[in-house]
Structure formats: C-alpha cells, structure tokens
N, C-alpha and C. Protein backbone atom coordinates (compact mmCIF):
# COMPACT_ATOMS: atom_id res chain seq x y z
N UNK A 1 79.78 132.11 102.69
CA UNK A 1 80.64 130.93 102.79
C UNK A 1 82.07 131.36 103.08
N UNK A 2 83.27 130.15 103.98
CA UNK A 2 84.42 130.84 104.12
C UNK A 2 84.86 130.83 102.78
N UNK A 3 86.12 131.87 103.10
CA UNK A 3 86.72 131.40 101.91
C UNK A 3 88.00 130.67 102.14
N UNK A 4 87.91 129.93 102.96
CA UNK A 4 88.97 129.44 103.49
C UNK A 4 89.39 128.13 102.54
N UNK A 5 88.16 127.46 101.78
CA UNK A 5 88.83 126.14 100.83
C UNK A 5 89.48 127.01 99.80
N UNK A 6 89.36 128.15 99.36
CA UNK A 6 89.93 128.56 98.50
C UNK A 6 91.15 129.70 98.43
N UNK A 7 91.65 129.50 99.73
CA UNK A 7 92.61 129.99 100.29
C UNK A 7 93.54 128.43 100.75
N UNK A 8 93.21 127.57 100.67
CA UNK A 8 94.16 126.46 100.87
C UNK A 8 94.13 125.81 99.17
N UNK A 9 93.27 126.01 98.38
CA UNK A 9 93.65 125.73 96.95
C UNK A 9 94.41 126.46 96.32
N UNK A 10 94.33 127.96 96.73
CA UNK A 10 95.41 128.82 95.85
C UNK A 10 96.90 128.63 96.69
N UNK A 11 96.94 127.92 97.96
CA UNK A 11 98.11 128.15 98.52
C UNK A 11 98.95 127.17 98.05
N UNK A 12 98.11 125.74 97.86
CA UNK A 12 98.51 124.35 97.06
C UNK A 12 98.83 124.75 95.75
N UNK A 13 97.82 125.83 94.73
CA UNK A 13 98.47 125.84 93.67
C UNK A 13 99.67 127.03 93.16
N UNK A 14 99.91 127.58 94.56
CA UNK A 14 101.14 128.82 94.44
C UNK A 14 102.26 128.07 94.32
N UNK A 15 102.29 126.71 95.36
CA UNK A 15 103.86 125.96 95.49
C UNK A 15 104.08 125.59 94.59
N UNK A 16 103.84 125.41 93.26
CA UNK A 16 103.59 124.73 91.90
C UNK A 16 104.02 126.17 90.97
N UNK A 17 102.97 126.81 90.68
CA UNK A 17 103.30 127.51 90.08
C UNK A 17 102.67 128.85 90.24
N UNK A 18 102.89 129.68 91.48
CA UNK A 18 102.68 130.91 91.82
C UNK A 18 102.12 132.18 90.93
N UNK A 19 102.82 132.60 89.45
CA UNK A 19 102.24 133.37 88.46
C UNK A 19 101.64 132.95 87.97
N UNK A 20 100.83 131.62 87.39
CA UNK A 20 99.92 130.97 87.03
C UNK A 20 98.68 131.62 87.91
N UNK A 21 98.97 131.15 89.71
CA UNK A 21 97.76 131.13 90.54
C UNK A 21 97.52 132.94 90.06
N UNK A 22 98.36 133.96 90.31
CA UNK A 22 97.84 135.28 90.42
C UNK A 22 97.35 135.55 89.21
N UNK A 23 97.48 135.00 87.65
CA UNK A 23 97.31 135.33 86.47
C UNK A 23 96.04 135.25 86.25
N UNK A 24 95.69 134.02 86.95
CA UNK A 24 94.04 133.12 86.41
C UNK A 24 93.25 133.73 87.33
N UNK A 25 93.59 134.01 88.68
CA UNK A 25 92.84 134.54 89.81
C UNK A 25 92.57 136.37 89.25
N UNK A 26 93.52 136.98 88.76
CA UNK A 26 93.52 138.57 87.88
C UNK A 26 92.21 138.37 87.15
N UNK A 27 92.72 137.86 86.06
CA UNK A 27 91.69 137.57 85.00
C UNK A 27 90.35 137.15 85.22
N UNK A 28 90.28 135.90 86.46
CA UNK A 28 88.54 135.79 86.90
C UNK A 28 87.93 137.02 87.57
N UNK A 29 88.80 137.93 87.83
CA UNK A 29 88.38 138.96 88.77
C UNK A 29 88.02 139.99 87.60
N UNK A 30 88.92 139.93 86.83
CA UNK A 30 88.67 141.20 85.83
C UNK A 30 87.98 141.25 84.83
N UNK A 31 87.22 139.90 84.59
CA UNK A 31 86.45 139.85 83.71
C UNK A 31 85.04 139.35 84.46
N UNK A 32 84.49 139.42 86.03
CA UNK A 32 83.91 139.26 86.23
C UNK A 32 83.04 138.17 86.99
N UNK A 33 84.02 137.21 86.49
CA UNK A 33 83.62 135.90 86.36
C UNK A 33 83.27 135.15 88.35
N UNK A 34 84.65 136.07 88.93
CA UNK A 34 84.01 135.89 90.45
C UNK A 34 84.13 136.97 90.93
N UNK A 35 83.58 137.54 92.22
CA UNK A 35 83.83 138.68 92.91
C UNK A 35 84.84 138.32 93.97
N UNK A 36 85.44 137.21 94.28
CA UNK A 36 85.88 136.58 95.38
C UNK A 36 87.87 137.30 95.06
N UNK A 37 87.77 137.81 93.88
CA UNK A 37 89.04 138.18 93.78
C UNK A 37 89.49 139.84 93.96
N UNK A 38 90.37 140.17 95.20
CA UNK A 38 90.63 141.82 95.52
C UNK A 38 90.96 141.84 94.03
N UNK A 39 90.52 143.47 94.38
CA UNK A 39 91.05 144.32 93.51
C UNK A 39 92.66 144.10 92.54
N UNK A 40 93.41 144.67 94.08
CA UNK A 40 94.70 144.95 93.69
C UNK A 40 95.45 143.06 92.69
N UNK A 41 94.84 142.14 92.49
CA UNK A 41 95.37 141.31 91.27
C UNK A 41 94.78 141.48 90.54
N UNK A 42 93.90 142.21 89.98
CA UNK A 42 92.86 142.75 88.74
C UNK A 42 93.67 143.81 88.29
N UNK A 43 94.66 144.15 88.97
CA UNK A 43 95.12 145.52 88.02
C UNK A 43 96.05 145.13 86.83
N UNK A 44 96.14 146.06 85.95
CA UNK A 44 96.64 145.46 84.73
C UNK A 44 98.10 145.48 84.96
N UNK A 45 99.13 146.11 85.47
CA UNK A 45 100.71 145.73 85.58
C UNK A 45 100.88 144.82 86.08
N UNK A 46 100.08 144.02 87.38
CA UNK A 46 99.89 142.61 87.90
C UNK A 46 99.79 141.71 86.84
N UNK A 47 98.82 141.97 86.43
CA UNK A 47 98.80 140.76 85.39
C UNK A 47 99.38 140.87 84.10
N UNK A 48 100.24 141.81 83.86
CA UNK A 48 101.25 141.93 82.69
C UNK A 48 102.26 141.56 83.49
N UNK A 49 102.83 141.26 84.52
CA UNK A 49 104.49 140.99 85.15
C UNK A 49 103.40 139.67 85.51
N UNK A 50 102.60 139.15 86.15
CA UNK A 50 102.66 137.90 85.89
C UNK A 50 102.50 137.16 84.94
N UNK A 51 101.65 137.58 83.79
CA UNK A 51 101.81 136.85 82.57
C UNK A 51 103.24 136.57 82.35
N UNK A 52 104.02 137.77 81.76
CA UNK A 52 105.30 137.85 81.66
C UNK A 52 106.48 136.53 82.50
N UNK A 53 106.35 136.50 83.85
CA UNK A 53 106.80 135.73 84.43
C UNK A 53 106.27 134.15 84.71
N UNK A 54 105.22 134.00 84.04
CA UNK A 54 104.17 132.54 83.91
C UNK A 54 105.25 132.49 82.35
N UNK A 55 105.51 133.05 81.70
CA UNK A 55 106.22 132.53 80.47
C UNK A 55 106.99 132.26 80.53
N UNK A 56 108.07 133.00 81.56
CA UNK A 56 109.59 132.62 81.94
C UNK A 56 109.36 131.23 82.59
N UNK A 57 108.61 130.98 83.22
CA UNK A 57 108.76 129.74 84.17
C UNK A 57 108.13 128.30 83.61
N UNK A 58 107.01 128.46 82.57
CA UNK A 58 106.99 128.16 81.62
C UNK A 58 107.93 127.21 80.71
N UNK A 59 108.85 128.07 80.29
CA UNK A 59 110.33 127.27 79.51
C UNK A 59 111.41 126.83 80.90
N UNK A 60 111.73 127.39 82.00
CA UNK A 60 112.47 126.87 82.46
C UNK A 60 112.34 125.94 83.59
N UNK A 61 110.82 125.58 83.23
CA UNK A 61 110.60 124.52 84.84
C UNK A 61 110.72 123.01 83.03
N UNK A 62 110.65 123.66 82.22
CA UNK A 62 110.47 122.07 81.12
C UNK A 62 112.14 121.86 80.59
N UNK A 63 113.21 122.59 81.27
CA UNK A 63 114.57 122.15 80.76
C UNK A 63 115.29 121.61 81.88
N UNK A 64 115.41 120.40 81.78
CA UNK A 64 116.47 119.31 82.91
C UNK A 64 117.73 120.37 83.62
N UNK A 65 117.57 120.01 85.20
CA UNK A 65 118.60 120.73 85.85
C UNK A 65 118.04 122.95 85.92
N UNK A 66 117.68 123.34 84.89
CA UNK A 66 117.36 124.51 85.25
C UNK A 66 115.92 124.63 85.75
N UNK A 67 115.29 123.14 85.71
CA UNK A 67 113.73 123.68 86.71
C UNK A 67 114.16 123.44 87.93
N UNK A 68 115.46 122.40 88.51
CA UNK A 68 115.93 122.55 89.85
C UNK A 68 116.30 124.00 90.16
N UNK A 69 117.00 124.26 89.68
CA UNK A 69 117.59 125.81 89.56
C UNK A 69 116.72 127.24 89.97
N UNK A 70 115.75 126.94 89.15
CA UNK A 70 114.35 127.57 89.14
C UNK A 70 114.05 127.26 90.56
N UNK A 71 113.32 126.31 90.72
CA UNK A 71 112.96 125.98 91.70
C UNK A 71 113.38 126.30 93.17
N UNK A 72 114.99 126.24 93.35
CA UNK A 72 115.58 126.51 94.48
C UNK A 72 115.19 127.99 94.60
N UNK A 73 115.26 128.70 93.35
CA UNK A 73 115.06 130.59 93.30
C UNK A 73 113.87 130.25 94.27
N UNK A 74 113.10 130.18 93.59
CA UNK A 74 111.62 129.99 94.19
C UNK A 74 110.95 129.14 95.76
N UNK A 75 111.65 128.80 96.36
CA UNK A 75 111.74 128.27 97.88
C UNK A 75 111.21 129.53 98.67
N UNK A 76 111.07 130.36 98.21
CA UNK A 76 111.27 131.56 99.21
C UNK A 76 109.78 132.43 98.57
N UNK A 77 110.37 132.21 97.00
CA UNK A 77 109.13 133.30 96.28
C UNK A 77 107.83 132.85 96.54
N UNK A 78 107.95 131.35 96.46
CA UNK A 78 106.61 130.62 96.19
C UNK A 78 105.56 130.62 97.65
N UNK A 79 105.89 130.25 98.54
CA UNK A 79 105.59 130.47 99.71
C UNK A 79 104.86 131.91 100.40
N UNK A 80 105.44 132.95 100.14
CA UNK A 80 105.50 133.97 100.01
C UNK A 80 104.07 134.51 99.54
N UNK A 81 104.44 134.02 97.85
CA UNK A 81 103.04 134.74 96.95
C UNK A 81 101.73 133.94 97.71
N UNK A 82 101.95 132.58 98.18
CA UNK A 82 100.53 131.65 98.49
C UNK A 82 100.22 132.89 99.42
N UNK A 83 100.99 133.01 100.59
CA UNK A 83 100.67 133.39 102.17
C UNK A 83 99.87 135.47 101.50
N UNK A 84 100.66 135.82 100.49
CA UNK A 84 100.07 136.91 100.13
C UNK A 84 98.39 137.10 99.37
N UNK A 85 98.77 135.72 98.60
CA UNK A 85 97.28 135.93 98.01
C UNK A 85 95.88 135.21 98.91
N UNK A 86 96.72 134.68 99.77
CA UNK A 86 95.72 134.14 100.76
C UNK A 86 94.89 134.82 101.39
N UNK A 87 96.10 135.90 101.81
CA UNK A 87 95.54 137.75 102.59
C UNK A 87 94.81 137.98 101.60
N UNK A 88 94.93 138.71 100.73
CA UNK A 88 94.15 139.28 99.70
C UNK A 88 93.02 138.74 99.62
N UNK A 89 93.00 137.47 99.70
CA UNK A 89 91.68 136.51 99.63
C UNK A 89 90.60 136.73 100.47
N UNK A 90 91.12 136.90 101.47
CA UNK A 90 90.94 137.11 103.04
C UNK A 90 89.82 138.38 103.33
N UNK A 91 91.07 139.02 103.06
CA UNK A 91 90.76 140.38 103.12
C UNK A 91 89.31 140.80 102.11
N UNK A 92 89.15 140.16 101.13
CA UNK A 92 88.46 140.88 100.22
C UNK A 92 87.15 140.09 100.29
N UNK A 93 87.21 138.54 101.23
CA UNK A 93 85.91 137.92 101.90
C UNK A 93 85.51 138.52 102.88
N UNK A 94 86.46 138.78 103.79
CA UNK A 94 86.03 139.12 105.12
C UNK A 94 85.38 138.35 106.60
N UNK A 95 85.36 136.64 105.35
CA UNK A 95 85.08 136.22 106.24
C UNK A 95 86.20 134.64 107.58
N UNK A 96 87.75 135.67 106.93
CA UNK A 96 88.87 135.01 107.59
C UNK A 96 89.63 136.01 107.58
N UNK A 97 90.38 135.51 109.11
CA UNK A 97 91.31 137.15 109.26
C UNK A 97 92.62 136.80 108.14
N UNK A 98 92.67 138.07 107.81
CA UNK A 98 94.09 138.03 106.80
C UNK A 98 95.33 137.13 107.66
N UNK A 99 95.82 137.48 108.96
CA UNK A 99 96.90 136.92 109.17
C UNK A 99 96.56 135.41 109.53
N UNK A 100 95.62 135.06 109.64
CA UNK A 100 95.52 133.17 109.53
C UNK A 100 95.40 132.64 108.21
N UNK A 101 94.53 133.33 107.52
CA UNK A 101 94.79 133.20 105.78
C UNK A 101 95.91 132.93 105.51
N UNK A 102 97.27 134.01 105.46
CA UNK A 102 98.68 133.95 105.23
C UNK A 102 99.00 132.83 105.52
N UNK A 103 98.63 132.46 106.92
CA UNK A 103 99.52 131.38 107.73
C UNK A 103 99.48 130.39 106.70
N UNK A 104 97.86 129.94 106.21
CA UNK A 104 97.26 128.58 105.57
C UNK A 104 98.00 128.58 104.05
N UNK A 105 97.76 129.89 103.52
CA UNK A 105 98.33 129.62 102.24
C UNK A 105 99.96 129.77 102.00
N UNK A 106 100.74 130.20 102.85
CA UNK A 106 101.92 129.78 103.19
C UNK A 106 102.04 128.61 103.51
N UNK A 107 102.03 128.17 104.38
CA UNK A 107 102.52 127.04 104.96
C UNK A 107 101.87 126.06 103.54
N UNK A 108 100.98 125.88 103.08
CA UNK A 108 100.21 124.97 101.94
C UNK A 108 101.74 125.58 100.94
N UNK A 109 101.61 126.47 100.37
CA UNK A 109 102.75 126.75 99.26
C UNK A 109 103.90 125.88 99.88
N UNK A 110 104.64 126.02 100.67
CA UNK A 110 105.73 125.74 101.20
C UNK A 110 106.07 124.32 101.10
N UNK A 111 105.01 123.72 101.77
CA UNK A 111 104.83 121.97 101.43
C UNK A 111 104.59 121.37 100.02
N UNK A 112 103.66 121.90 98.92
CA UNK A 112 103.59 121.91 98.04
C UNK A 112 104.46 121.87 97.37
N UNK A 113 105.27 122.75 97.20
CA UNK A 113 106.60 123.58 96.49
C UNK A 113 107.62 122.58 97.16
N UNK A 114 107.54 122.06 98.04
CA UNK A 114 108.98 120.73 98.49
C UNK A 114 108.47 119.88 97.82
N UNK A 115 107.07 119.29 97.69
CA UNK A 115 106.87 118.18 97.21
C UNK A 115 107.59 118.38 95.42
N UNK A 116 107.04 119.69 95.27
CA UNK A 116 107.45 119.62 93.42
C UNK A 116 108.99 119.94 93.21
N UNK A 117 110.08 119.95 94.20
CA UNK A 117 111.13 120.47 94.24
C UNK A 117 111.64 118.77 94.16
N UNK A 118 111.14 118.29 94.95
CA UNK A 118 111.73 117.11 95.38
C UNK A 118 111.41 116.12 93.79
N UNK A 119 110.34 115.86 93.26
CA UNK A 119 109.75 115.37 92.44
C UNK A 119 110.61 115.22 91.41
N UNK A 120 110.98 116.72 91.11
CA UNK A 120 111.83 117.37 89.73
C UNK A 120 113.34 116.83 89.86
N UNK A 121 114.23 116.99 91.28
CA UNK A 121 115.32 116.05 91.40
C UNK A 121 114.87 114.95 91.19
N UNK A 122 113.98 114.17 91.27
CA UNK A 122 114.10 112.74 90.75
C UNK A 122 114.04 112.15 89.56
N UNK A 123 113.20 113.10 89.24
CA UNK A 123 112.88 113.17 87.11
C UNK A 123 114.07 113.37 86.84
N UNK A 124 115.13 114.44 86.91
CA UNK A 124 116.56 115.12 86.23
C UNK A 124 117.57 113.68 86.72
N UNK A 125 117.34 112.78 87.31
CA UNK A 125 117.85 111.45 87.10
C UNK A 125 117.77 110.56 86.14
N UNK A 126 116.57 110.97 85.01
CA UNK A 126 116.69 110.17 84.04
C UNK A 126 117.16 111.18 83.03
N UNK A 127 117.91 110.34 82.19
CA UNK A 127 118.89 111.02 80.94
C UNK A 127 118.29 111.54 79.61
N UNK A 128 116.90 111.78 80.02
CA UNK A 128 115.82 111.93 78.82
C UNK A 128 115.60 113.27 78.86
N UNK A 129 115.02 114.09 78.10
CA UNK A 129 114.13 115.48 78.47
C UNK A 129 112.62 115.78 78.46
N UNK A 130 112.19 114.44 77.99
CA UNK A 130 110.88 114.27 78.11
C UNK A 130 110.16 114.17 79.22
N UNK A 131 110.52 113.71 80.27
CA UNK A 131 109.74 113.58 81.33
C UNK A 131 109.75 114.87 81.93
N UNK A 132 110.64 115.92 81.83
CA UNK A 132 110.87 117.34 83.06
C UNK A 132 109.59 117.71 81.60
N UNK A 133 109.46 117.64 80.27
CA UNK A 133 108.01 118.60 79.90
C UNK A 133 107.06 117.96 80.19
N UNK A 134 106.57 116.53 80.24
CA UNK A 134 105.29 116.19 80.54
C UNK A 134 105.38 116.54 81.87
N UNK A 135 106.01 116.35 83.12
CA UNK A 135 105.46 116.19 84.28
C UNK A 135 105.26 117.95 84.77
N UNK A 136 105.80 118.91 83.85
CA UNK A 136 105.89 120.50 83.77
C UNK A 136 104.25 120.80 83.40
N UNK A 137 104.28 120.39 82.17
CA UNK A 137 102.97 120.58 81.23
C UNK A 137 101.66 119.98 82.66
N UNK A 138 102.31 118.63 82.96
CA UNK A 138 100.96 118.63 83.77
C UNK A 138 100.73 119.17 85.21
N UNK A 139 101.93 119.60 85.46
CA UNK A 139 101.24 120.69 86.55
C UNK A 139 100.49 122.24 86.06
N UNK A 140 101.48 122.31 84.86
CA UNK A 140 100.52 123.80 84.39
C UNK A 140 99.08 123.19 84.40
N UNK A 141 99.10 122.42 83.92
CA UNK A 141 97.41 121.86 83.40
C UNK A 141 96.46 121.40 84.95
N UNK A 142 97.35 121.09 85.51
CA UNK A 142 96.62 121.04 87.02
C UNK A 142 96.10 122.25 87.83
N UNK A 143 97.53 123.24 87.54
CA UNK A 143 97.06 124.53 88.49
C UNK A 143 96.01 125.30 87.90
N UNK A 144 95.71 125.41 86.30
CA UNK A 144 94.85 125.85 85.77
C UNK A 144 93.69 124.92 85.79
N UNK A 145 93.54 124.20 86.18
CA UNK A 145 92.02 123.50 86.15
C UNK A 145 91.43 123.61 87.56
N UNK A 146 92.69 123.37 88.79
CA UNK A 146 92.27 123.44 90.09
C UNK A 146 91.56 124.75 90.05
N UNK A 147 92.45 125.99 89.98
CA UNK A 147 91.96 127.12 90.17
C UNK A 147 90.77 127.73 89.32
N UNK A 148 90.45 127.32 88.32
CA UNK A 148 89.69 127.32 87.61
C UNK A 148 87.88 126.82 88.68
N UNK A 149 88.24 125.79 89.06
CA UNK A 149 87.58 124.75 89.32
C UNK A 149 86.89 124.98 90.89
N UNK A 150 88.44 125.38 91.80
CA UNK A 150 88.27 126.47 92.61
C UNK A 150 87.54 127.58 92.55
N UNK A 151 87.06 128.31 92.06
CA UNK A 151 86.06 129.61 91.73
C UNK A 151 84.94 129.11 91.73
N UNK A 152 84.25 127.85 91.51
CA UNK A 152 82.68 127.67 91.02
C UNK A 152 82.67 126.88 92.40
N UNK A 153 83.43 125.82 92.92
CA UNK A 153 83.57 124.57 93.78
C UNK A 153 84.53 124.61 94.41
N UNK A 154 84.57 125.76 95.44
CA UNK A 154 85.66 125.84 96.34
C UNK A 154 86.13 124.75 97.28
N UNK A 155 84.88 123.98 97.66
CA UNK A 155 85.38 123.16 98.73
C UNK A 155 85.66 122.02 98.03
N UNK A 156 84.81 121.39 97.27
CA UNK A 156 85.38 120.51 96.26
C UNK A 156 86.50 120.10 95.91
N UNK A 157 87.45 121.68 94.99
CA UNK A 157 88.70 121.91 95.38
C UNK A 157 89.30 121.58 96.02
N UNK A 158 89.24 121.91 97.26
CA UNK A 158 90.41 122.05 98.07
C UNK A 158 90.31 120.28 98.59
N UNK A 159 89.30 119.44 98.86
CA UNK A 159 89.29 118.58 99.03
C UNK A 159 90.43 117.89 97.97
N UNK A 160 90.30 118.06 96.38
CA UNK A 160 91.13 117.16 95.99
C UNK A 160 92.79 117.97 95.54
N UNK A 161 92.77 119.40 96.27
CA UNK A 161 94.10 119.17 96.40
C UNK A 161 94.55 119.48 97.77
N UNK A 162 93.79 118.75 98.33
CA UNK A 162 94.70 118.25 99.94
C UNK A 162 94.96 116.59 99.78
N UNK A 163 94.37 115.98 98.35
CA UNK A 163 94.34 114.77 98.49
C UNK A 163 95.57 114.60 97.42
N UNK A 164 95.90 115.35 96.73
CA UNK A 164 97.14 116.04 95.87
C UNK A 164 98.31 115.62 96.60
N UNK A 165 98.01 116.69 97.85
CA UNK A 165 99.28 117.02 98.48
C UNK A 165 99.82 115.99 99.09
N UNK A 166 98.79 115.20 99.86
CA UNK A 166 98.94 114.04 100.92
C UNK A 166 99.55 112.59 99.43
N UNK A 167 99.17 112.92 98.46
CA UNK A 167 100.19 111.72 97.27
C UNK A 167 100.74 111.71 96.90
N UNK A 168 101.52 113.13 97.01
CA UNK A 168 102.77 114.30 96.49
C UNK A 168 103.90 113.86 97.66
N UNK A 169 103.20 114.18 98.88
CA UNK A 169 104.05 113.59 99.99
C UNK A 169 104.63 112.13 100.27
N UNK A 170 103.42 111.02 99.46
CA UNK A 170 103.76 109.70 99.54
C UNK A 170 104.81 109.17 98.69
N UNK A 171 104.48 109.91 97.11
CA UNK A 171 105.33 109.46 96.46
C UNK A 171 106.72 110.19 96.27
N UNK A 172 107.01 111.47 97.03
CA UNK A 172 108.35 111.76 97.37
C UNK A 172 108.90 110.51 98.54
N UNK A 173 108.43 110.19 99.09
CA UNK A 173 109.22 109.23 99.95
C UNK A 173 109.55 107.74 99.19
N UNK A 174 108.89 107.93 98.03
CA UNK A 174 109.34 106.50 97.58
C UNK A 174 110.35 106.99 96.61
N UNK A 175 110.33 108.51 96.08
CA UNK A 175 111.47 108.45 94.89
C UNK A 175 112.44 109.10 95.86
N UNK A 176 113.02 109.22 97.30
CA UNK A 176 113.82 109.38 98.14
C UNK A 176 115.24 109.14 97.88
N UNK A 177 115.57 108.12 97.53
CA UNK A 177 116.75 107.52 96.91
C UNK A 177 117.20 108.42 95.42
N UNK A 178 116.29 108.67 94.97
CA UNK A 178 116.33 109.11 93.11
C UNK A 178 117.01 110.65 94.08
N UNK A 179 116.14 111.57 94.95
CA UNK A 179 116.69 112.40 94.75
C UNK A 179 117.78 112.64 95.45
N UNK A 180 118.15 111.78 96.32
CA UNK A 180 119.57 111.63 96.91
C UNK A 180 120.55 111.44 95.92
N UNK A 181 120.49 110.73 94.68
CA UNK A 181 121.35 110.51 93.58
C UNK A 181 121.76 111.85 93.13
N UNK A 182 119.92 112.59 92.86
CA UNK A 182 120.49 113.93 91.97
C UNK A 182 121.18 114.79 92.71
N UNK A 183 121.18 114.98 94.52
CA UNK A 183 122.29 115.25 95.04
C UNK A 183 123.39 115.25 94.81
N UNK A 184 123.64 113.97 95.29
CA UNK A 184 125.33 113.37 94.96
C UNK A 184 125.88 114.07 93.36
N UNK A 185 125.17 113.64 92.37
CA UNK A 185 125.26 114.14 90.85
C UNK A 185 125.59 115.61 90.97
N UNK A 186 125.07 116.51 91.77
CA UNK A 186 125.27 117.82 91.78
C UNK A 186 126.39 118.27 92.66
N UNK A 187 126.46 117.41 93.37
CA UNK A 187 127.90 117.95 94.49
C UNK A 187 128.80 117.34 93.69
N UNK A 188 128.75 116.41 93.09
CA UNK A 188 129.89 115.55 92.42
C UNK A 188 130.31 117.09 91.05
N UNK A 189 129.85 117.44 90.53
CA UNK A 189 129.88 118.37 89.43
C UNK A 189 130.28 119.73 89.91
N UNK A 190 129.68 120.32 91.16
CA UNK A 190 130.49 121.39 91.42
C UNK A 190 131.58 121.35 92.22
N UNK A 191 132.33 120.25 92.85
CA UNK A 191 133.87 119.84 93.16
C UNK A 191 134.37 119.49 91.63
N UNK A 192 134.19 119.27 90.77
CA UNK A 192 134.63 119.00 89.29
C UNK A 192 135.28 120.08 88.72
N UNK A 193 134.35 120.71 89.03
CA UNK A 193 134.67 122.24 88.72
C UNK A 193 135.17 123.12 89.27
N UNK A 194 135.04 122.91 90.64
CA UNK A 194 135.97 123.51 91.94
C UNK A 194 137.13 123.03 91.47
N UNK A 195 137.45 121.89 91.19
CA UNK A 195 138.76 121.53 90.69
C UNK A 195 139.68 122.10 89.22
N UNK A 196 138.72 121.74 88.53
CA UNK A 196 139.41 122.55 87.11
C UNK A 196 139.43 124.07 87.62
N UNK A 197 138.78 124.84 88.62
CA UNK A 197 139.17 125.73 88.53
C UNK A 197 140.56 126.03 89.40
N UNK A 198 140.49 125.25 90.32
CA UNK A 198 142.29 125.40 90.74
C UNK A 198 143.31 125.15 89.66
N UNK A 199 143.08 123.75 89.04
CA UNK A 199 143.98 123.78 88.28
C UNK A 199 144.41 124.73 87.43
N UNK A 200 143.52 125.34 86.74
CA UNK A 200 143.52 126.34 85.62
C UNK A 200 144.43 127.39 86.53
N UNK A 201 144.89 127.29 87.53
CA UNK A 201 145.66 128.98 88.46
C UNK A 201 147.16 128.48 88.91
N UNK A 202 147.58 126.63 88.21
CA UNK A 202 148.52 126.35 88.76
C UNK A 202 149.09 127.06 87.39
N UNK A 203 150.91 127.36 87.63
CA UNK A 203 151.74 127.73 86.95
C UNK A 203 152.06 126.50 85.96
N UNK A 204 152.66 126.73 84.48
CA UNK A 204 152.69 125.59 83.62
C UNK A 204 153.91 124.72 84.39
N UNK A 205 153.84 123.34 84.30
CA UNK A 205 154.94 122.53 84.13
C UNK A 205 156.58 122.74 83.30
C-alpha cells in the first residue's frame, strides 16, 4: 500500500504540532507497533529532544500572546519537519519518491500551521486564558489520536484530516476580522513602546 495517506496525515499533523508528530511516530517504531517508521526517528536522542521540546511547546502554545510568538518561531520549523518526515516516510516505504513525499508533507504542514497560526490570533482577542488551553489541549489531543489512528487506518486518516484542513480553512475566513484586530492590538503595542522608548532618551525638562 502507498504510503502516501500517511504522509499527508503526518504533514497535517506537523503544522500543529511537529514534536508531537516525530515523538508518537519514534515510539510506534520503537516499540514495534508499525514497521512503516525509518529508523533514524526510533533513535533515542530523537526522541529525547523531541520529547523535551513537545514539553516546551506544550506550556507555551496554552499562554495568550506567547503561542502567537511560538508560533511565528515555528512558520519555518513546522513545515520543514512535515516535508522531512514525509521523506523518511518515503524513503523507508519505498513506495513514493522521497522528493514528492517532502513536497506533500510540506506544503500540508505549511497550510495547516497558517490555519492554527491564524486561529490562535483570534482566540488571544478574547481577554480570558481559557480558551488558548482548551483549543491547545485539543489539538494535542487531535494530533495524538490522528497519528495514532494513522498507523492502523492510514487512508481513513488522511481522509478526515483533509476534511480538518478544508474547516480549518473555512473557519479562518470567518474569524478574519478577529485576527485583523489581534494585528492592529500588536502594532498598536509595539509603537507604544517604540515610543516610551524615545522618550526615556529625551533630556529632563
């Protein structure tokens, strides 16, 4: 079978949360559970720096304003790890060339990862802190069930997170406005501060 649904599920669940996808994908490999996973994420410093970094991201995708923060870091990382573990994926089926793999699970991370970028500016519009942990908590709980779920029912998978992505995409266009606010809110705050910091260099009165 390809492994191509499960190279567009790990690429959907990299844009989300990338050390999650390599942690759970390590661990099914290293304990057996599929053969569908290379080697090289079965090794144990892999999955000690991603554990490690699934914890960091962890606390700072659930605190208002630093999962934007986070997030922007990650524009680049996230994308990246999909299009890498896609290869790996690839590579270790044999039955998709590594560099179209990349393409799929890149480009999937990339879209993914806007949709949850975009999402999170709209949440950090409300003045609460509850909503950045539930809507945090339930993507952890998503990427671990997809991928999970992914290993036994690849195509399955990927069916319902292309159906993810395509509602991820709908309902960023309706909270469009929300994250134009958290824009404005953020440019408004670093001219604030652009300002106090001139002032602070004028000579006293």
């Amino acid at each position: 079978m390809s492994v191509l649904p499960l190279v567009f599920t790990s690429g959907w669940a990299s844009g989300i949360n990338a050390y999650a996808v390599v942690l759970l994908l390590g661990v099914f490999g290293a304990t057996g559970i599929s053969d569908e996973v290379p080697a090289s994420l079965q090794r144990t410093d892999v999955l000690v720096v991603a554990g490690v970094l699934f914890l960091c991201e962890a606390v700072a995708d659930k605190i208002p304003y630093v999962d934007s923060l986070w997030d922007s870091v990650h524009t680049v990382i996230r994308p990246v790890a999909g299009a890498v573990v896609a290869a790996l994926l690839a590579g270790q089926s044999g039955s998709l060339p590594e560099l179209a793999a990349g393409a799929v699970g890149g480009s999937t991370a990339l879209m993914s990862h806007l949709v949850k970028a975009g999402t999170r500016m709209a949440v950090n519009t409300s003045p609460e802190p509850f909503s950045n942990i539930a809507v945090s908590t339930a993507e952890d709980l998503g990427v671990a069930g997809i991928i999970t779920f992914a290993i036994f029912h690849p195509l399955a998978a990927a069916i319902i997170a292309a159906t993810l992505l395509v509602l991820g995409i709908v309902i960023l266009a309706f909270l469009a406005s929300r994250i134009r606010r958290f824009l404005r809110r953020r440019a408004q705050r670093r001219e604030e501060k652009r300002l106090a910091g001139t002032g602070s260099h004028w000579p006293p009165g």
